[in-house]
Protein backbone atom coordinates (compact mmCIF):
# COMPACT_ATOMS: atom_id res chain seq x y z
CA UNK A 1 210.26 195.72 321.01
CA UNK A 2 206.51 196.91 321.18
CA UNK A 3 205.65 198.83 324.32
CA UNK A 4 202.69 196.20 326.06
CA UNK A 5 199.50 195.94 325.16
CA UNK A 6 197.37 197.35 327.90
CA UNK A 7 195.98 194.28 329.33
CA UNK A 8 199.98 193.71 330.16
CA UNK A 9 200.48 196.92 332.51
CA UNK A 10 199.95 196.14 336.16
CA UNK A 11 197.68 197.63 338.11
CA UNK A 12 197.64 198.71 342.17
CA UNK A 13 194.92 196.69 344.08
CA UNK A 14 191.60 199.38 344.60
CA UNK A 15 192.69 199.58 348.60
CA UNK A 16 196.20 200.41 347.72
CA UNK A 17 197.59 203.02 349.82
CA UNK A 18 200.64 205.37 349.42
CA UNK A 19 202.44 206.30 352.34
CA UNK A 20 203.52 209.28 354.01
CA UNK A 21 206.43 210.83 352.81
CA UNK A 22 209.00 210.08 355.34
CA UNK A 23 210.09 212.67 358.55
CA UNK A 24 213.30 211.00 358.92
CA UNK A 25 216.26 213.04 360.09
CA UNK A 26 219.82 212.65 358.29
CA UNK A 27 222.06 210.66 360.20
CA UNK A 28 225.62 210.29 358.80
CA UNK A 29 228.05 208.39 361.11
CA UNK A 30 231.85 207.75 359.94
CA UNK A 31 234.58 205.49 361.82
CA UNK A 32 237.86 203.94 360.37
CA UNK A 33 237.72 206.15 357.04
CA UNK A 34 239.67 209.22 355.41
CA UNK A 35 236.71 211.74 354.25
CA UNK A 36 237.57 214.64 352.07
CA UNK A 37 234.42 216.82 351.19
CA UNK A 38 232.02 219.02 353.47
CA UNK A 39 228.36 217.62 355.23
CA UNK A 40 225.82 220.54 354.45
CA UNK A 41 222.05 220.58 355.76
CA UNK A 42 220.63 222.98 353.37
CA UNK A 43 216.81 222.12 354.13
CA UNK A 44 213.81 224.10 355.37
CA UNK A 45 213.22 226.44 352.36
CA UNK A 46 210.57 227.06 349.99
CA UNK A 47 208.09 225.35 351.67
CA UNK A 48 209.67 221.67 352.20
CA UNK A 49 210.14 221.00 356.06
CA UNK A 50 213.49 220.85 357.91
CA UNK A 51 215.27 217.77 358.33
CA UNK A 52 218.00 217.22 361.07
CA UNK A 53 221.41 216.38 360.34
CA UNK A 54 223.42 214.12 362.75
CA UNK A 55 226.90 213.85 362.42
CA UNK A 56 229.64 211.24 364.19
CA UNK A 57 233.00 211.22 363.48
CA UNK A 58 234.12 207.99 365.25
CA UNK A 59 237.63 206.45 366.04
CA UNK A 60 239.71 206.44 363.36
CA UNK A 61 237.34 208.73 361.01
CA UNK A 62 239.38 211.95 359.78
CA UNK A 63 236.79 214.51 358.26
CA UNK A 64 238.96 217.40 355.91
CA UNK A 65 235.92 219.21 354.56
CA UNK A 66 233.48 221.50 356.88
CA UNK A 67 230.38 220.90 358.28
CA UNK A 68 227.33 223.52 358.49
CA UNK A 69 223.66 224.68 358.55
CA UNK A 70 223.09 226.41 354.74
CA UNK A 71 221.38 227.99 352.47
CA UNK A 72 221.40 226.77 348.78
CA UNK A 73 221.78 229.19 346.19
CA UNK A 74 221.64 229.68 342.64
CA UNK A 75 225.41 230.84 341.22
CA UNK A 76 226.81 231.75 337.84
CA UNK A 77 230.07 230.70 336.62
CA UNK A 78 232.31 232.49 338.81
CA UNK A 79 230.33 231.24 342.12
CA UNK A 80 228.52 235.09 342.52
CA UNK A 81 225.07 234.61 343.43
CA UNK A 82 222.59 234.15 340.45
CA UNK A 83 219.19 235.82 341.24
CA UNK A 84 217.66 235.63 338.46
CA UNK A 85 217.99 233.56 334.89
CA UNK A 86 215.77 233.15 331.77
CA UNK A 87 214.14 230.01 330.52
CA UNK A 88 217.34 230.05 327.71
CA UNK A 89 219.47 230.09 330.38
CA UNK A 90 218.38 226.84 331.85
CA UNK A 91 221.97 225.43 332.27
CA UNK A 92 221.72 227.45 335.90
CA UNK A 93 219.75 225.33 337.66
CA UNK A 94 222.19 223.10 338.37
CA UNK A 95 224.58 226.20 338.90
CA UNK A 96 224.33 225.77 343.11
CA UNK A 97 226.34 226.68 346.10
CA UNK A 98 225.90 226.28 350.10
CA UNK A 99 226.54 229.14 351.77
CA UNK A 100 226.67 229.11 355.55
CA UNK A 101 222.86 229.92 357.24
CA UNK A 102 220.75 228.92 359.88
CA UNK A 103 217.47 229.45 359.32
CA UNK A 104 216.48 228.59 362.70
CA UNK A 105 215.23 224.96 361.54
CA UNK A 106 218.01 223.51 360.31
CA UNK A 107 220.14 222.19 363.23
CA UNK A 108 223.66 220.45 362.39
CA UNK A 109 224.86 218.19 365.79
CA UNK A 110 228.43 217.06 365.59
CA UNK A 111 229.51 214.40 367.75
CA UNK A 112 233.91 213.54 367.54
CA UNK A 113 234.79 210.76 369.47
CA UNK A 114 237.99 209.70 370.95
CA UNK A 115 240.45 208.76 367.79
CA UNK A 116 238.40 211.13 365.53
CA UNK A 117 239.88 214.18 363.98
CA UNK A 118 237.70 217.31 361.76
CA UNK A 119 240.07 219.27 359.85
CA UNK A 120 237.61 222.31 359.33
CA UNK A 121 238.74 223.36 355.79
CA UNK A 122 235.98 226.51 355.53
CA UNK A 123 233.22 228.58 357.96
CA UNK A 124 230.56 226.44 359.05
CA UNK A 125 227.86 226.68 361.60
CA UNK A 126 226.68 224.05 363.52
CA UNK A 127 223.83 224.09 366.78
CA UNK A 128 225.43 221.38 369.10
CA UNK A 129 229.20 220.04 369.27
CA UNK A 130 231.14 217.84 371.34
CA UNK A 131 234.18 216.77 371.09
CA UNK A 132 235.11 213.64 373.47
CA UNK A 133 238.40 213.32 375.12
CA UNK A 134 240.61 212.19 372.75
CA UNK A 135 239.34 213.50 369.59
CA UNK A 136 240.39 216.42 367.60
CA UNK A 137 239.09 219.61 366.06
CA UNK A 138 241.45 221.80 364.20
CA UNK A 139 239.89 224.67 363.44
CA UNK A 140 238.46 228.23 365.62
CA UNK A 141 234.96 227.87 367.33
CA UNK A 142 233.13 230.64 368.47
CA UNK A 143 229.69 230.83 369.70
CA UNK A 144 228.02 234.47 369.91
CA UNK A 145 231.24 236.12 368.68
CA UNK A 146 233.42 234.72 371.62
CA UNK A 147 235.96 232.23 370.79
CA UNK A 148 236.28 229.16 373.11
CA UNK A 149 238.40 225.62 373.12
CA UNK A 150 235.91 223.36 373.69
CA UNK A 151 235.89 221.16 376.90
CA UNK A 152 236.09 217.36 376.25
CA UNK A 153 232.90 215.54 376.87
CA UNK A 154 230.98 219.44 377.12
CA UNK A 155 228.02 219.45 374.71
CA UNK A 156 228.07 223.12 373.70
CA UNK A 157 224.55 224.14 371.93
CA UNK A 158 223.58 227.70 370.11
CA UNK A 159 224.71 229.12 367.00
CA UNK A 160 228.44 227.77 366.67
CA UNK A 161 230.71 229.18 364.48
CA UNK A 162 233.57 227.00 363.09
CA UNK A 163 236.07 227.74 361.03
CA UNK A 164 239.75 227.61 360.00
């Protein structure tokens, strides 16, 4: 089939405007569903602005993964950090990992409600959690190198350290 003729190819009106690219946050919100994976918010670097990520684990939502402020980083093979790679080896561009980081922008807010479990399968951080009565964390938290159990209903904010 010929490509059209130019007279074919629409055009945008003269007052056509784009818009904005959108300052939405992430929102991810979970209820009545096995998850197996990890949430990451690896944004804020190289120049592209943070976004938020918001994370509810509602009543019967069971999270086995981790969830955690990043950084994303270039790896070889064997999952070492790849620093630097020639145009030949192109194939490492899509060689990336998260590893844990806040970089002061990008917060993580975890929210488990009653009937909601997070089996914490690695080391995340996260800058708010609360954990409602009734809903379970398995896993350590700390928060400036002092471990605590949270509360139920406490909102605890800072750099929080969970892990397994």
């Amino acid at each position: 089939m010929p490509p059209p003729a130019p007279e074919d190819i629409p055009t945008l009106p003269p007052d056509f405007e784009m818009l904005p690219e959108p300052q939405f946050d992430v929102r991810f919100d979970a209820a009545d569903v096995i998850l197996n994976g990890s949430l990451y918010n690896g944004s804020g670097y190289y120049g592209q602005k943070a976004k938020q990520l918001y994370v509810t684990l509602g009543w019967g939502a069971v999270l086995n993964g981790a969830i955690s402020a990043t950084e994303t980083i270039h790896v070889d093979e064997t999952g070492k950090q790849n620093t630097h790679f020639t145009c030949d080896q192109y194939f490492y561009l899509v060689h990336v990992a998260n590893r844990p980081f806040y970089n002061g922008d990008n917060t993580v807010e975890v929210v488990l409600e009653a009937g909601s479990v997070w089996n914490e399968t690695d080391r995340g951080i996260v800058t708010a959690l609360t954990v409602q009565e009734g809903a379970t964390l398995v896993g350590k938290v700390t928060i400036d190198g002092a471990e605590l159990i949270p509360e139920p209903g406490k909102t605890y904010t800072g750099e929080i350290v969970v892990s397994y």
